[in-house]
Protein backbone atom coordinates (compact mmCIF):
# COMPACT_ATOMS: atom_id res chain seq x y z
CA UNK A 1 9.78 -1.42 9.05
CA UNK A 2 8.23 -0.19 5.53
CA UNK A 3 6.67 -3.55 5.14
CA UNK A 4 7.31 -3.72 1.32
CA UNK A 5 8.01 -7.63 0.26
CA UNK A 6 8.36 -9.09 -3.60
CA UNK A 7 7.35 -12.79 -4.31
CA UNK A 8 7.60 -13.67 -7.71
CA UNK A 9 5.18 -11.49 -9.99
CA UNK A 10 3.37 -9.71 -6.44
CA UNK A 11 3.85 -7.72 -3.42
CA UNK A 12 2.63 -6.54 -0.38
CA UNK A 13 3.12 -3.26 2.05
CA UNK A 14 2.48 -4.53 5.75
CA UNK A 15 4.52 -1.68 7.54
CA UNK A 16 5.21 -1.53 11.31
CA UNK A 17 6.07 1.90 12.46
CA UNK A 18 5.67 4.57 15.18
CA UNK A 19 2.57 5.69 15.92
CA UNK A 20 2.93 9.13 16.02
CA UNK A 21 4.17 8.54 11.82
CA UNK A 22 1.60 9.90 9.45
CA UNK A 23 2.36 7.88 6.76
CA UNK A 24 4.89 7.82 4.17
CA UNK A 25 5.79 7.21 0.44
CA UNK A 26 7.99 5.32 -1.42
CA UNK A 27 8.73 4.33 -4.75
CA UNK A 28 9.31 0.77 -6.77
CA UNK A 29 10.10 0.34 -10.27
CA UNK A 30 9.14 -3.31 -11.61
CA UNK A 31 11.18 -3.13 -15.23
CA UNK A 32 9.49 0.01 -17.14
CA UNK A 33 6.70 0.22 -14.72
CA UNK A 34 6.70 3.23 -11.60
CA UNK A 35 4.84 1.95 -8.27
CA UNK A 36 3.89 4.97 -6.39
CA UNK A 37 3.25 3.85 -2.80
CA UNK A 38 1.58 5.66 -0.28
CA UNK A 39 0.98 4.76 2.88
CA UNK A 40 -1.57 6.80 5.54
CA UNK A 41 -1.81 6.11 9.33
CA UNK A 42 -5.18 8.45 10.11
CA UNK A 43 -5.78 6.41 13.05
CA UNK A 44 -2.02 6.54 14.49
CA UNK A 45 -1.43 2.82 15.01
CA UNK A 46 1.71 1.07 14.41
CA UNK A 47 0.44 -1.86 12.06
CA UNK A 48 -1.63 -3.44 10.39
CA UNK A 49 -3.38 -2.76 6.74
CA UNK A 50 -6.91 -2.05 6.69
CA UNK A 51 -7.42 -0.71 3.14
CA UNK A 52 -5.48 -1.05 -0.39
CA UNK A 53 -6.00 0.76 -3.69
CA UNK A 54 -4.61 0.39 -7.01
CA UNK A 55 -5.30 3.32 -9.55
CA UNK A 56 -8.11 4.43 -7.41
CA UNK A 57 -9.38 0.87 -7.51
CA UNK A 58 -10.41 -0.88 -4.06
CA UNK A 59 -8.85 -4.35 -3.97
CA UNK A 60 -9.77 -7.29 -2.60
CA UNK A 61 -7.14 -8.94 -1.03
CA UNK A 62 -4.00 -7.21 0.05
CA UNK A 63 -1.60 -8.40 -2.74
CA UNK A 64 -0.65 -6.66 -5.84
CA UNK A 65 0.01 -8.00 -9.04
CA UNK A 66 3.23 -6.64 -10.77
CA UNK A 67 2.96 -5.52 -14.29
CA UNK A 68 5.78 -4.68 -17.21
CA UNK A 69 3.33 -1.98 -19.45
CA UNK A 70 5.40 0.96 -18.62
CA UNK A 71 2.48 3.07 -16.75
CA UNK A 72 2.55 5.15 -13.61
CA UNK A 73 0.29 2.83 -10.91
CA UNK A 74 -0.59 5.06 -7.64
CA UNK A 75 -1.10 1.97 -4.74
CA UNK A 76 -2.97 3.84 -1.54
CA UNK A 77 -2.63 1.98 1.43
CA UNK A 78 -4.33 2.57 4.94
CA UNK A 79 -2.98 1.45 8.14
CA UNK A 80 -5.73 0.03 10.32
CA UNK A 81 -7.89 -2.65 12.21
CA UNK A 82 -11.49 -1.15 10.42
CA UNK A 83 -13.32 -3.25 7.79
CA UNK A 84 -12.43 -1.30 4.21
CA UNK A 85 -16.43 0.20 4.03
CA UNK A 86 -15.15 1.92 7.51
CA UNK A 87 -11.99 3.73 6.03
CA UNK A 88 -12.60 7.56 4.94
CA UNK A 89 -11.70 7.40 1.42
């Protein structure tokens, strides 16, 4: 339902949920490292990712790279079928 899945050193956030859900967060801690995860559903569908952010950071595909450095990362994701230049940011 959340859509969060580990392979190896990476993971994804593809959730399937209610439309009428605004979002959600969660939280996953890779060794010393916090993954904040939020998830926003502005257009009220029940899948699909249009948009992902790391730090702020617009990515290009929708995988993210797991790090051990003991930061705080902040991963935005936007539920969708628009392009990423179409998502309010």
């Amino acid at each position: 339902m959340l859509g969060f899945q580990r392979r190896g050193d990476t993971f994804t956030v593809n959730p399937v949920i209610p439309k009428d859900w605004p979002g959600f967060k969660m939280r996953y801690r890779y060794e010393r490292t916090d993954y904040h995860i939020a998830v926003e559903n502005p257009n009220h569908c029940s899948r699909g990712v249009a948009f992902l952010e790391l730090d702020g950071i617009a990515l290009p595909t929708k995988t993210i790279v797991l790090r051990n450095d003991a930061e705080s990362r902040q991963v935005r994701v936007v539920m969708g079928t628009k392009t990423p230049d179409a998502v309010d940011r």
